[in-house]
PDB file of N, CA and C in Angstrom:
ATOM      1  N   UNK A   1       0.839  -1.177   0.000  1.00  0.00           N
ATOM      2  CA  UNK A   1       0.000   0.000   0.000  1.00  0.00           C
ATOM      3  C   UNK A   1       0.888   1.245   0.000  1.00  0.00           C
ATOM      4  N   UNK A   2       0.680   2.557  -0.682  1.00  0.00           N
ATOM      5  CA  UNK A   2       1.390   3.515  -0.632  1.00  0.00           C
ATOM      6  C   UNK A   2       0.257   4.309   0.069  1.00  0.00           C
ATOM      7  N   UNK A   3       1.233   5.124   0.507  1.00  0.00           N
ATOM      8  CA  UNK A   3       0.513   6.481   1.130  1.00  0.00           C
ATOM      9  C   UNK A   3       0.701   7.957   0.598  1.00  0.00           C
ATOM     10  N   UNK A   4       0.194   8.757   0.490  1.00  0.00           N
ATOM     11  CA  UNK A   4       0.701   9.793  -0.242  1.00  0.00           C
ATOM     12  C   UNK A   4       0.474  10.893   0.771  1.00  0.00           C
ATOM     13  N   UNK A   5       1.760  11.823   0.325  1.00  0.00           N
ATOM     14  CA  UNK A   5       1.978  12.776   1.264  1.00  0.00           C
ATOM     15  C   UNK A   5       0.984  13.649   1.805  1.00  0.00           C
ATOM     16  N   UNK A   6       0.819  14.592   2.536  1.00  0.00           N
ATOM     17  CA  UNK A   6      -0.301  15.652   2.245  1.00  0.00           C
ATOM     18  C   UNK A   6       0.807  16.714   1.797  1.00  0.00           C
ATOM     19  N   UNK A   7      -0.025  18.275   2.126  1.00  0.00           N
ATOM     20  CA  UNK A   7       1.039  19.141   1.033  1.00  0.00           C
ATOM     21  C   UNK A   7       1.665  19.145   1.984  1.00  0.00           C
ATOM     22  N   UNK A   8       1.797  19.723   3.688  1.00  0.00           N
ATOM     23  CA  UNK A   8       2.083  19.873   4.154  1.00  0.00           C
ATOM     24  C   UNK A   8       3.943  18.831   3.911  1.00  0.00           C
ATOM     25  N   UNK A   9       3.864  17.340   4.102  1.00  0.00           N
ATOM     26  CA  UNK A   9       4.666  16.252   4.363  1.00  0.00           C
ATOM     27  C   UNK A   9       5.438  16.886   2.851  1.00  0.00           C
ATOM     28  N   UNK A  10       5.090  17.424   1.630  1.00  0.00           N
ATOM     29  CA  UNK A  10       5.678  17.341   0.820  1.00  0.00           C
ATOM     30  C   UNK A  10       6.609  18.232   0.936  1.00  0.00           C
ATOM     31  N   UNK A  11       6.296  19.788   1.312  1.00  0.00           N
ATOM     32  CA  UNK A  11       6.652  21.142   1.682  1.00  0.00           C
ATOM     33  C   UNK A  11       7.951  20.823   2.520  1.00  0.00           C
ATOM     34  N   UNK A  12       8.166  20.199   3.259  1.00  0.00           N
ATOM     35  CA  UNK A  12       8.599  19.949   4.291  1.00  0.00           C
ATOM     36  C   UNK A  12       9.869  19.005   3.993  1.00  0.00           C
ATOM     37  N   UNK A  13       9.780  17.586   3.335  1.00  0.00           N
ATOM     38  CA  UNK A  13      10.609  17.188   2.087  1.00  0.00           C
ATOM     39  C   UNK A  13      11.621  17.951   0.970  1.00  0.00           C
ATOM     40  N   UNK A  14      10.468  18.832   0.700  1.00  0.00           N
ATOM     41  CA  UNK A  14      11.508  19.379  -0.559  1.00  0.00           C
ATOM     42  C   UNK A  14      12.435  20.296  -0.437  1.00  0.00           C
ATOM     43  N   UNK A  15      11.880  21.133   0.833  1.00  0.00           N
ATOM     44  CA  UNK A  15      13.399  22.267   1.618  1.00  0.00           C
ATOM     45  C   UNK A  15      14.373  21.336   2.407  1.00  0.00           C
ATOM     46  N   UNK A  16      13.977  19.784   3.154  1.00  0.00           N
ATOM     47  CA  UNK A  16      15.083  19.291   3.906  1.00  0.00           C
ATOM     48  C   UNK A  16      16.208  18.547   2.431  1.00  0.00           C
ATOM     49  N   UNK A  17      15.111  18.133   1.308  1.00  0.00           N
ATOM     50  CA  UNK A  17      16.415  17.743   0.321  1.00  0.00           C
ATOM     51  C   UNK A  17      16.714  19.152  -0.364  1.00  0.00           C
ATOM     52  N   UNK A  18      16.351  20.050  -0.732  1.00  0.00           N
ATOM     53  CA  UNK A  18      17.276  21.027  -1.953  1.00  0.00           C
ATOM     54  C   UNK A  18      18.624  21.502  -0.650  1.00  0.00           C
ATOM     55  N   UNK A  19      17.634  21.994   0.717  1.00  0.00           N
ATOM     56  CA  UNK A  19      19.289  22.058   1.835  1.00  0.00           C
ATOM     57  C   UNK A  19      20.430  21.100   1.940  1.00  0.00           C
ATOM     58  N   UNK A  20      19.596  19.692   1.702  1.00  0.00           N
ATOM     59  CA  UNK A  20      20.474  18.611   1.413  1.00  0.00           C
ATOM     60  C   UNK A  20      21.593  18.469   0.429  1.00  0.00           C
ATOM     61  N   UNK A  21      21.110  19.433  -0.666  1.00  0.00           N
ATOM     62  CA  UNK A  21      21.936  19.129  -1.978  1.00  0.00           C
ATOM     63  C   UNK A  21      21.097  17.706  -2.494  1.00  0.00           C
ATOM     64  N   UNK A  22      20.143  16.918  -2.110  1.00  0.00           N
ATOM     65  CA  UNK A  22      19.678  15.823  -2.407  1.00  0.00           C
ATOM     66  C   UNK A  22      18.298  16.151  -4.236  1.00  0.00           C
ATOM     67  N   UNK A  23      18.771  16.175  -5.245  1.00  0.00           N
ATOM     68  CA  UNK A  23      17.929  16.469  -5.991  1.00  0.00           C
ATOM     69  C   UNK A  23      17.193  15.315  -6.600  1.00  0.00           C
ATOM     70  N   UNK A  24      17.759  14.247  -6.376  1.00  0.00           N
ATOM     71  CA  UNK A  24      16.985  13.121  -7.029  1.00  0.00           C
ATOM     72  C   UNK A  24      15.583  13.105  -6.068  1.00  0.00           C
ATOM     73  N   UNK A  25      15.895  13.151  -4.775  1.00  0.00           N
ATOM     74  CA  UNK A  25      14.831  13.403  -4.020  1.00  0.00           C
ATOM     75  C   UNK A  25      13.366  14.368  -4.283  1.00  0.00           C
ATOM     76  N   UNK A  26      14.179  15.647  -4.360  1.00  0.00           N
ATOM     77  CA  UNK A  26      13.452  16.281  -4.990  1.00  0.00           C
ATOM     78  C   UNK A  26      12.663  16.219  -6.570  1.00  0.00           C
ATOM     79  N   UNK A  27      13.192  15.511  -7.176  1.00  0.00           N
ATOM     80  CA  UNK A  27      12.599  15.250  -8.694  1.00  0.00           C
ATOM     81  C   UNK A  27      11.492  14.539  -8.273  1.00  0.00           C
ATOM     82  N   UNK A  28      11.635  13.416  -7.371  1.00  0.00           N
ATOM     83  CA  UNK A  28      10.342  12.561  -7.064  1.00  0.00           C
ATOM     84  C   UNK A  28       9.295  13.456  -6.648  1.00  0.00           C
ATOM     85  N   UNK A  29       9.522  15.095  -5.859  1.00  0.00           N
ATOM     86  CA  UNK A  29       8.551  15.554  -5.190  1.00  0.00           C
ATOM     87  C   UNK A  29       7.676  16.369  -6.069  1.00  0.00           C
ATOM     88  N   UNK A  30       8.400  16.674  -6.962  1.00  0.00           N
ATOM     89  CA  UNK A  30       7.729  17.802  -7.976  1.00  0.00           C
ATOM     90  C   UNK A  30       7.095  16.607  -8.995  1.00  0.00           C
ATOM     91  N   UNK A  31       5.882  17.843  -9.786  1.00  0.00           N
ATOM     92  CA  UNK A  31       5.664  16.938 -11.071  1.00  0.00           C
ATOM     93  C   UNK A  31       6.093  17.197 -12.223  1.00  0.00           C
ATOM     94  N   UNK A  32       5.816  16.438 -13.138  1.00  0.00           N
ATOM     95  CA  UNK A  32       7.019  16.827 -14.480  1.00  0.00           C
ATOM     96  C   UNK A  32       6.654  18.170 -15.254  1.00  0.00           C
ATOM     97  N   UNK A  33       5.702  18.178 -15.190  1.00  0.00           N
ATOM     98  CA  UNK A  33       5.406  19.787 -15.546  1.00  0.00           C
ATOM     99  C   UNK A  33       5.129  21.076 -14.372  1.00  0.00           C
ATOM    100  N   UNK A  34       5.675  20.777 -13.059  1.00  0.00           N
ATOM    101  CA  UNK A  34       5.737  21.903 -12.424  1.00  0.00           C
ATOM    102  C   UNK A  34       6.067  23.163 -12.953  1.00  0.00           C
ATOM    103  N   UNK A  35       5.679  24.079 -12.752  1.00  0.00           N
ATOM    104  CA  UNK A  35       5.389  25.563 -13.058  1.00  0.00           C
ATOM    105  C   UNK A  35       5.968  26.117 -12.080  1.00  0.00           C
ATOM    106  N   UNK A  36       7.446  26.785 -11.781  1.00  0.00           N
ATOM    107  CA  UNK A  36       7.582  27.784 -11.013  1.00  0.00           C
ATOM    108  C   UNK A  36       7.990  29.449 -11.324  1.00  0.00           C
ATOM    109  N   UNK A  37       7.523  30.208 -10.550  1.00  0.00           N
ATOM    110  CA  UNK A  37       7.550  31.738 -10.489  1.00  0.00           C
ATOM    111  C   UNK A  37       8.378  32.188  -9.551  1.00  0.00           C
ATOM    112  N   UNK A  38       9.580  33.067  -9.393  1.00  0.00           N
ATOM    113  CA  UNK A  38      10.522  33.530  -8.418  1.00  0.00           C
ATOM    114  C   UNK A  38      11.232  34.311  -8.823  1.00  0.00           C
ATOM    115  N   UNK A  39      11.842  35.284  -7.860  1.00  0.00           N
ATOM    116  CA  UNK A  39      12.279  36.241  -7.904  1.00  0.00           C
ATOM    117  C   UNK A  39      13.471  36.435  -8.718  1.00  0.00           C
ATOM    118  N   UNK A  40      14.055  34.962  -8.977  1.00  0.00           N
ATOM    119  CA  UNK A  40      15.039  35.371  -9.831  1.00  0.00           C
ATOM    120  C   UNK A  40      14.809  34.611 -11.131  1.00  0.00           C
ATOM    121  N   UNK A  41      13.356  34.081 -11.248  1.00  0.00           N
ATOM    122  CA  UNK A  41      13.359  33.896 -12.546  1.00  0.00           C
ATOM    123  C   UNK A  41      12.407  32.841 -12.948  1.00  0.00           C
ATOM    124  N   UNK A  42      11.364  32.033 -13.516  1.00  0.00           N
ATOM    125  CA  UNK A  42      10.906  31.293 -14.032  1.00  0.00           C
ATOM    126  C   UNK A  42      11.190  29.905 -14.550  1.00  0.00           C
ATOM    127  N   UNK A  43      10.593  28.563 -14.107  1.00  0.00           N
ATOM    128  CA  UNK A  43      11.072  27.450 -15.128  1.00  0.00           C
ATOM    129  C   UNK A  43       9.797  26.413 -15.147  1.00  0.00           C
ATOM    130  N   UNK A  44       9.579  26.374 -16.448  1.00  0.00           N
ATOM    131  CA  UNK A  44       8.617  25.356 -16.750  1.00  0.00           C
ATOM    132  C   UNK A  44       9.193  23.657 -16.874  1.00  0.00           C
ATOM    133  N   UNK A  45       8.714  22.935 -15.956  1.00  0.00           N
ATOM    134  CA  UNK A  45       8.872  21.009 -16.000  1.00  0.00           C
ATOM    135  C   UNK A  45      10.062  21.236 -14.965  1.00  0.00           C
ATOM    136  N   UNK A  46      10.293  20.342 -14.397  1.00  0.00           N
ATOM    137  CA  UNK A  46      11.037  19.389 -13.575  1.00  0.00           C
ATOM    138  C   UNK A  46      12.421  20.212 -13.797  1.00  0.00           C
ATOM    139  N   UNK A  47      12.484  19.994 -14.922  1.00  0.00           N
ATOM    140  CA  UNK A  47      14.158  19.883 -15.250  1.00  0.00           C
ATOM    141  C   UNK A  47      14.694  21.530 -15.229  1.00  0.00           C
ATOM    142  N   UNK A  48      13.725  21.964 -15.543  1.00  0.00           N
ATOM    143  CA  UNK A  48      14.231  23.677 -15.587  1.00  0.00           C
ATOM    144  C   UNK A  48      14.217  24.212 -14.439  1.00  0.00           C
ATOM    145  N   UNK A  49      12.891  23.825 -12.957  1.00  0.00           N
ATOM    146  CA  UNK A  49      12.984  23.437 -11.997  1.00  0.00           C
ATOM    147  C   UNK A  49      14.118  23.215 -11.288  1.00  0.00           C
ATOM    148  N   UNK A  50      14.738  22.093 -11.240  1.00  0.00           N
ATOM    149  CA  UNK A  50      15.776  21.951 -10.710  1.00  0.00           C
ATOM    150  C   UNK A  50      17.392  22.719 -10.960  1.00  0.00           C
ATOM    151  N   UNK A  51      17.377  22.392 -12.106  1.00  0.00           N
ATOM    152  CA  UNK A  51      18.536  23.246 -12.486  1.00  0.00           C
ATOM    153  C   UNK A  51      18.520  25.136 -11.738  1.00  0.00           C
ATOM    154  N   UNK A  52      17.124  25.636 -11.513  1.00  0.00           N
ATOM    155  CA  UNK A  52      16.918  26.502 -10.701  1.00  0.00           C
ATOM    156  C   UNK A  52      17.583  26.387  -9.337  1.00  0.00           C
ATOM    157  N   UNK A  53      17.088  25.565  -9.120  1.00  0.00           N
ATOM    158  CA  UNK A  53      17.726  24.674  -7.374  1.00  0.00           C
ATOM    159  C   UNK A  53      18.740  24.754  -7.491  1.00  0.00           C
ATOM    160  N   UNK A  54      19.295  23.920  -8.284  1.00  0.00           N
ATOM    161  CA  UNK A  54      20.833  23.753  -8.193  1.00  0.00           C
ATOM    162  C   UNK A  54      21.709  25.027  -8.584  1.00  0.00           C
ATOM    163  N   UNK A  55      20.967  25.808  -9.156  1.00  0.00           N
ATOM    164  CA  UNK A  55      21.989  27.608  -9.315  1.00  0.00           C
ATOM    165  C   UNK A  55      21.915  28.096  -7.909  1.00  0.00           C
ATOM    166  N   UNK A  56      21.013  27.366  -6.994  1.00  0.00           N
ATOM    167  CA  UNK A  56      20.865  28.736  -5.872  1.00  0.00           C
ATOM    168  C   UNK A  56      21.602  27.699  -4.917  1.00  0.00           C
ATOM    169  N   UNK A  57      21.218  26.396  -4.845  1.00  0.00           N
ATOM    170  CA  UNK A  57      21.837  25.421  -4.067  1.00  0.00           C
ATOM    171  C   UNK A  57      23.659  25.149  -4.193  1.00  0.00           C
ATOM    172  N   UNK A  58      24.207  25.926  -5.385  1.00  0.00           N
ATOM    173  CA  UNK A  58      25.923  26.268  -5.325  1.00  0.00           C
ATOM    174  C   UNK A  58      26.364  27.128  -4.072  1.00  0.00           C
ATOM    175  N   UNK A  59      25.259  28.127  -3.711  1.00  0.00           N
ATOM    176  CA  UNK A  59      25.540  28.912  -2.755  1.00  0.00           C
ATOM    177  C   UNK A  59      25.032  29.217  -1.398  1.00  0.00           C
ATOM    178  N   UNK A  60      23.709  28.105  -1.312  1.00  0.00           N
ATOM    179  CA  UNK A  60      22.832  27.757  -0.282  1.00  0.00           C
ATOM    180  C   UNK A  60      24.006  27.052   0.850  1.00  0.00           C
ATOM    181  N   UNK A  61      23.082  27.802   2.380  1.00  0.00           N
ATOM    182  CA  UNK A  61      24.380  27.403   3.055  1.00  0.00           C
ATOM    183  C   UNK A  61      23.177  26.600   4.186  1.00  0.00           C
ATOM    184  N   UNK A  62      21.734  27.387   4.206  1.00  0.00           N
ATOM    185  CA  UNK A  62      20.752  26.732   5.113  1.00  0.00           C
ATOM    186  C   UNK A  62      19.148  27.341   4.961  1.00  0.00           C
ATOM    187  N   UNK A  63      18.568  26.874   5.219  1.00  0.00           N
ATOM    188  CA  UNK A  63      16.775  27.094   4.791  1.00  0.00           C
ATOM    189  C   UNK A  63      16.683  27.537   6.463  1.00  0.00           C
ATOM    190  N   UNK A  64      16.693  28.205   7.127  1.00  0.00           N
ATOM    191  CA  UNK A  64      15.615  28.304   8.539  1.00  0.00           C
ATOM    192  C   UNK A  64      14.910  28.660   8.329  1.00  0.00           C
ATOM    193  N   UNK A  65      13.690  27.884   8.334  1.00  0.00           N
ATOM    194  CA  UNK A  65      11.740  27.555   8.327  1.00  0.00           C
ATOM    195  C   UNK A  65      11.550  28.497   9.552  1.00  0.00           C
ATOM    196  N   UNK A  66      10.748  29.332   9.445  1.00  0.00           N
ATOM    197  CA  UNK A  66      10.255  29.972  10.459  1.00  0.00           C
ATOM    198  C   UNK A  66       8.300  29.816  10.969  1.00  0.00           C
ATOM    199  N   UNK A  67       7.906  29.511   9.760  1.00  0.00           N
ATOM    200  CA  UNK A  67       6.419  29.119   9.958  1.00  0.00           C
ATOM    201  C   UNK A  67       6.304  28.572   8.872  1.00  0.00           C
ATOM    202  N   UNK A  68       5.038  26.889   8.517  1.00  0.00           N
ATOM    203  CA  UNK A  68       5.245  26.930   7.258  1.00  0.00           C
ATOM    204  C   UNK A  68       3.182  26.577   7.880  1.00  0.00           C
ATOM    205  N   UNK A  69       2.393  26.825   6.808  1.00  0.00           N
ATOM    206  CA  UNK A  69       1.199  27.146   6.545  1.00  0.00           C
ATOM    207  C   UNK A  69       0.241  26.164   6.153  1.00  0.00           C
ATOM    208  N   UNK A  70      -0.426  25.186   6.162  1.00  0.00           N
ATOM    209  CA  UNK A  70      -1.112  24.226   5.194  1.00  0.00           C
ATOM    210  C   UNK A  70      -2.491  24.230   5.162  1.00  0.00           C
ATOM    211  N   UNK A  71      -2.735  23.969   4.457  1.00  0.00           N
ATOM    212  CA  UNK A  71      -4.644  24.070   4.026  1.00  0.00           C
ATOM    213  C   UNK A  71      -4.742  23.554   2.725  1.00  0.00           C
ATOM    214  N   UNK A  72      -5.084  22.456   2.827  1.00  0.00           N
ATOM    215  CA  UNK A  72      -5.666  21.279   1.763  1.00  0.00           C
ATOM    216  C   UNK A  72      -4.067  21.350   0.820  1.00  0.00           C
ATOM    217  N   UNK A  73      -4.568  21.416  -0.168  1.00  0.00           N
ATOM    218  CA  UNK A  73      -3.588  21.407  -1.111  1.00  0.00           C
ATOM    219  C   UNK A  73      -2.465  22.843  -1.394  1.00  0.00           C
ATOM    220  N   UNK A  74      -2.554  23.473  -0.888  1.00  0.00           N
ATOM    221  CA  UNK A  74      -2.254  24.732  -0.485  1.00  0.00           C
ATOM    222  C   UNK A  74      -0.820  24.619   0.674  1.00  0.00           C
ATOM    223  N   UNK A  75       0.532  24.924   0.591  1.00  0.00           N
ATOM    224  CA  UNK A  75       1.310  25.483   1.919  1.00  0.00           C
ATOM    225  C   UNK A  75       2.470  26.697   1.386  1.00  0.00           C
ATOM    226  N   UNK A  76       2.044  27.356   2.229  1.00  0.00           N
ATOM    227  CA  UNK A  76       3.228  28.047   2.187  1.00  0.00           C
ATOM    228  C   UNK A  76       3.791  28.585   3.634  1.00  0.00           C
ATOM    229  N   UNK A  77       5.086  28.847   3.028  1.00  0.00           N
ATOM    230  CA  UNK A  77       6.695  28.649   4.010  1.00  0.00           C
ATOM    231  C   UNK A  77       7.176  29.538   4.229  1.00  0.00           C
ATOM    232  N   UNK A  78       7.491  29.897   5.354  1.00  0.00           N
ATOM    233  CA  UNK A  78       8.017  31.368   5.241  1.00  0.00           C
ATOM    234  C   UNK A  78       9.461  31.115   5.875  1.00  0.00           C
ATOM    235  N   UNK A  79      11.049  31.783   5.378  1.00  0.00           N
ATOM    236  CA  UNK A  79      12.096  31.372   5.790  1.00  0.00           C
ATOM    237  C   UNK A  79      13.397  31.989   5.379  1.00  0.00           C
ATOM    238  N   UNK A  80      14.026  32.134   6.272  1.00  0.00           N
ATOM    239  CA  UNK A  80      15.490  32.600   5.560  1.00  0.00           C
ATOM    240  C   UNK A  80      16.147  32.082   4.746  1.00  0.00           C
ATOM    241  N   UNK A  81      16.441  32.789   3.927  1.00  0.00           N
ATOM    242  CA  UNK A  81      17.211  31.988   2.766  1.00  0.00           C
ATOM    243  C   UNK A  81      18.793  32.455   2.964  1.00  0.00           C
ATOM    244  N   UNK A  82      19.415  31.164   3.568  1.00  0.00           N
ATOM    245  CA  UNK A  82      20.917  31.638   4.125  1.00  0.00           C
ATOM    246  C   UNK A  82      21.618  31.372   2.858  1.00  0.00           C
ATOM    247  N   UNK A  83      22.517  32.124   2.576  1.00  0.00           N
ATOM    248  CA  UNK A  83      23.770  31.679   1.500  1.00  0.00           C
ATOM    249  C   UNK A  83      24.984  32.154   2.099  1.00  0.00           C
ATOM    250  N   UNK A  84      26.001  31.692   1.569  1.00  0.00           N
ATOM    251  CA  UNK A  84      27.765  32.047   1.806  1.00  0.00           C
ATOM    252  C   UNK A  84      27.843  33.194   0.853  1.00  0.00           C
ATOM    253  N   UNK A  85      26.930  34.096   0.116  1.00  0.00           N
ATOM    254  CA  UNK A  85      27.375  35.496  -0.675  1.00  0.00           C
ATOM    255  C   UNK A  85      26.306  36.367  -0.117  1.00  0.00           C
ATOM    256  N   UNK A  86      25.802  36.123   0.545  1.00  0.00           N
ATOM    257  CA  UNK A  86      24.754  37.181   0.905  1.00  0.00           C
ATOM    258  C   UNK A  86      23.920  37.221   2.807  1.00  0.00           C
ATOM    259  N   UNK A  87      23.148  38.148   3.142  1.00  0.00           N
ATOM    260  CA  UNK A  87      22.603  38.339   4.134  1.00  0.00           C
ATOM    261  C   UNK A  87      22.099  37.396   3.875  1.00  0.00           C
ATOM    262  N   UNK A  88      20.864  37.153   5.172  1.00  0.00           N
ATOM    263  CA  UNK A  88      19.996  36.331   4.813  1.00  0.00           C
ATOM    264  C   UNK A  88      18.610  36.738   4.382  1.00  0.00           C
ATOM    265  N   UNK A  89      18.331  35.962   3.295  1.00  0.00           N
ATOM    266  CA  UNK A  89      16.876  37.096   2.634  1.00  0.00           C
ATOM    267  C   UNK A  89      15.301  36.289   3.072  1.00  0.00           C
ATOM    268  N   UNK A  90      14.815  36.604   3.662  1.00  0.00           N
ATOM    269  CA  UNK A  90      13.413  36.673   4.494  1.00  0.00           C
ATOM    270  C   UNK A  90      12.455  36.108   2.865  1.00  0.00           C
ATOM    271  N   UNK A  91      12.089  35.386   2.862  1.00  0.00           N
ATOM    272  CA  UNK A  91      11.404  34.596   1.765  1.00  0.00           C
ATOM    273  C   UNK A  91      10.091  33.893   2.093  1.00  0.00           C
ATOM    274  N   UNK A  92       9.172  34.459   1.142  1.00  0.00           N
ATOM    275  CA  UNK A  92       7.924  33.436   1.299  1.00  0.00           C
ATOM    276  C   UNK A  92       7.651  32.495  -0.059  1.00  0.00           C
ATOM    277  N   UNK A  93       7.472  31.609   0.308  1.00  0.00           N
ATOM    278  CA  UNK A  93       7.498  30.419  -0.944  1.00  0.00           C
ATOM    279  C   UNK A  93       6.040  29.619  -0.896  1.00  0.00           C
ATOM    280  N   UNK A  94       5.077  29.506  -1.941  1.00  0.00           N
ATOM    281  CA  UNK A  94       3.564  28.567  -1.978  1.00  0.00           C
ATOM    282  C   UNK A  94       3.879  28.103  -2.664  1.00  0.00           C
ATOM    283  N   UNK A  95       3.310  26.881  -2.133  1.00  0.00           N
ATOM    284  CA  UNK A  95       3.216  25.451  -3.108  1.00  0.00           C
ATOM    285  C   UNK A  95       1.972  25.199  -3.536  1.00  0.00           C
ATOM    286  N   UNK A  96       1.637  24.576  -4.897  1.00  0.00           N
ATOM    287  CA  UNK A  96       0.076  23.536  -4.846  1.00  0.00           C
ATOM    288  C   UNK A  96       0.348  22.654  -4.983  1.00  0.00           C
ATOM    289  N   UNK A  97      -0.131  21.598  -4.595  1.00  0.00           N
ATOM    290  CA  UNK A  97       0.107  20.294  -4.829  1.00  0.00           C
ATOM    291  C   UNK A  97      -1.418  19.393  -5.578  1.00  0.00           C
ATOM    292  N   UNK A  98      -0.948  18.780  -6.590  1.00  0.00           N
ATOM    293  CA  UNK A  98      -2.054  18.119  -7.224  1.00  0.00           C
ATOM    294  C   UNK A  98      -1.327  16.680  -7.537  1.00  0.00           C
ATOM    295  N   UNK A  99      -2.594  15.985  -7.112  1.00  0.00           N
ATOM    296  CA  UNK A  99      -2.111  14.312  -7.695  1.00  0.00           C
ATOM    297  C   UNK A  99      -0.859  14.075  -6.899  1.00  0.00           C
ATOM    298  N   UNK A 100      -0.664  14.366  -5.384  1.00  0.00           N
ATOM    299  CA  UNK A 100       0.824  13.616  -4.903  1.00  0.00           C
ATOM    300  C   UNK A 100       1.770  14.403  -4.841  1.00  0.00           C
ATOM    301  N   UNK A 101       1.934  15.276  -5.900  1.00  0.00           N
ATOM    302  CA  UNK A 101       3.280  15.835  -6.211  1.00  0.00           C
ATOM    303  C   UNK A 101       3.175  18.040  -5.906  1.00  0.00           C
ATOM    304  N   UNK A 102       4.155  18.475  -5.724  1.00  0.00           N
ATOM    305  CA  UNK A 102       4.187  19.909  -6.358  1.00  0.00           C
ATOM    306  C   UNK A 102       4.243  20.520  -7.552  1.00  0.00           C
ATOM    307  N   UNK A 103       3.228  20.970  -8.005  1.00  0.00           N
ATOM    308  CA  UNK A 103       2.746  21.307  -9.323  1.00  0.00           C
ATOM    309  C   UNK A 103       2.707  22.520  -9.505  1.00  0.00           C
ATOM    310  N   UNK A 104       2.654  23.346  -8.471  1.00  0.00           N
ATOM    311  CA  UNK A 104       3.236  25.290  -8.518  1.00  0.00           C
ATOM    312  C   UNK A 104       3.819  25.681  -7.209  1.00  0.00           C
ATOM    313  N   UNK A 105       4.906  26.583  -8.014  1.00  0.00           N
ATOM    314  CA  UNK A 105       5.526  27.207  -6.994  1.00  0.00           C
ATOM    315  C   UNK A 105       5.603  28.867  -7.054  1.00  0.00           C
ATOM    316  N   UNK A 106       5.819  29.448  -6.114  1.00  0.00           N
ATOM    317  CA  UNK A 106       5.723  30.878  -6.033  1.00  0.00           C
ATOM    318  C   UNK A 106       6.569  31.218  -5.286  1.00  0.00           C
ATOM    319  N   UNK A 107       7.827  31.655  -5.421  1.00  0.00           N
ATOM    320  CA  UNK A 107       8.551  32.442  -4.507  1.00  0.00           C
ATOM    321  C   UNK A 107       8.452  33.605  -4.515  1.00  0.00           C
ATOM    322  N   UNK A 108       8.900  34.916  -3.189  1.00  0.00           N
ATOM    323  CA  UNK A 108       9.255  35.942  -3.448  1.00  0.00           C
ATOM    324  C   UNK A 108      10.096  36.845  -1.835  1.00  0.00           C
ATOM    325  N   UNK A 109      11.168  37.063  -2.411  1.00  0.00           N
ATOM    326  CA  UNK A 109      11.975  37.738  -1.496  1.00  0.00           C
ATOM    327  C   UNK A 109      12.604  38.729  -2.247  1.00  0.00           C
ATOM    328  N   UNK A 110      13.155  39.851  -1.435  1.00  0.00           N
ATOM    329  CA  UNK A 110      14.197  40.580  -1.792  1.00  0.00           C
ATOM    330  C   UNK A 110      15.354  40.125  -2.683  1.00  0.00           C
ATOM    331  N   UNK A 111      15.860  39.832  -4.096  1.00  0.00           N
ATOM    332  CA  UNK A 111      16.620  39.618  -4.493  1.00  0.00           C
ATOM    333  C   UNK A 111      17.889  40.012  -4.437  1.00  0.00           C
ATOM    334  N   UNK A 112      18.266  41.342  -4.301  1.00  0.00           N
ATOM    335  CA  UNK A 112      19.559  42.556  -4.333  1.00  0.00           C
ATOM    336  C   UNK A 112      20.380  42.230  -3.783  1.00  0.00           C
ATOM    337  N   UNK A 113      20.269  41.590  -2.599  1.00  0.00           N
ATOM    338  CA  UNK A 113      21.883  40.945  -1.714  1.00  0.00           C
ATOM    339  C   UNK A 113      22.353  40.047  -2.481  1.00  0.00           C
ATOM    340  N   UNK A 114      21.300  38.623  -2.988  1.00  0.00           N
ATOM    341  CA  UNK A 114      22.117  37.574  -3.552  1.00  0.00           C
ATOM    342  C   UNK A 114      22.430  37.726  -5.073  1.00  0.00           C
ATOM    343  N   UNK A 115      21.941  39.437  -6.173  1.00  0.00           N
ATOM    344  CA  UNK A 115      22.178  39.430  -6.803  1.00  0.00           C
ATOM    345  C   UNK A 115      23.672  40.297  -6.904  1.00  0.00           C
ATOM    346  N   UNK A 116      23.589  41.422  -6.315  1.00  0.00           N
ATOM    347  CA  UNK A 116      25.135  41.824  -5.665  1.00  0.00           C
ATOM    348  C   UNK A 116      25.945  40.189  -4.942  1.00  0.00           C
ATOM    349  N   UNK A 117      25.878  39.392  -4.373  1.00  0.00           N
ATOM    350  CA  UNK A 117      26.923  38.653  -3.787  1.00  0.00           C
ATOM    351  C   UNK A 117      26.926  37.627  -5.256  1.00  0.00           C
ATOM    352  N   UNK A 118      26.439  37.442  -6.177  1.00  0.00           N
ATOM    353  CA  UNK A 118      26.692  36.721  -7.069  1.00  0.00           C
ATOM    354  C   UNK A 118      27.875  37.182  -8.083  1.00  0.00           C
ATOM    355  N   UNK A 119      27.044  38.702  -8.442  1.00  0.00           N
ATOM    356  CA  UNK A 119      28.328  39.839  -9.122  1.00  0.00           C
ATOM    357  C   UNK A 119      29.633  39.397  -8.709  1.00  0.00           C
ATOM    358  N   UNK A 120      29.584  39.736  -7.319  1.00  0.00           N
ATOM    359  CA  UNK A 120      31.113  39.639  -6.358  1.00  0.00           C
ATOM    360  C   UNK A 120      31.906  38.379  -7.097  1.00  0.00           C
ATOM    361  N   UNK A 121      30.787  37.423  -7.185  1.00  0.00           N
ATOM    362  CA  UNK A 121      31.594  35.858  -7.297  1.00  0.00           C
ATOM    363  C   UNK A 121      31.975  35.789  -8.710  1.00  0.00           C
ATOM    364  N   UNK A 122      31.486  36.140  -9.734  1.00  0.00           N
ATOM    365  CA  UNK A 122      32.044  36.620 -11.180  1.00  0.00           C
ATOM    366  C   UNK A 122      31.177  35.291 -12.090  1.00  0.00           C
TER     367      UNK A 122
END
């Protein structure tokens, strides 16, 4: 028998693997056509998705969750987004989840620190 997550169990998964550096993990959590929106930029399916992750996860140093939100298919997270080039930027992130998986995402924080500490890095 499988069980399937609620959004909440998924939400919760997908910040302990992208902090992980764990992306295979994460591929299982999203769906193949996830849709995400964020501050530094857009990616349609899985793969554009991740490769997102993994640009921010070169410099990700820690996620501290400060509240995260759930209602049916619906969560969102609210959290510092620590990196080794920048302050830490105060971020709210929604998920939907349909059929099991995360199927939209929405970030939005202050970009300007981690786009100045990126400059820095060349």
């Amino acid at each position: 028998m499988t069980t399937t997550k609620t959004a909440r169990e998924l939400a919760e998964a997908y910040f302990t693997a992208w902090e992980a550096g764990d992306f295979e993990t994460l591929r299982g959590l999203v769906a193949e056509d996830v849709d995400f929106v964020g501050a530094l930029g857009t990616a349609s399916g899985v793969e554009e998705a991740l490769a997102g992750l993994k640009g921010i996860g070169q410099v990700l140093e820690k996620i501290d969750v400060k509240a995260r939100v759930a209602e049916g298919d619906e969560v969102i997270t609210w959290f510092d987004l620590c990196t080794g080039i920048a302050p830490p930027a105060p971020t709210a992130n929604w998920m939907h989840v349909e059929d099991g998986r995360i199927a939209r995402i929405r970030v939005t924080f202050d970009p300007r620190g981690l786009l100045a500490g990126f400059e820095k890095r060349g």
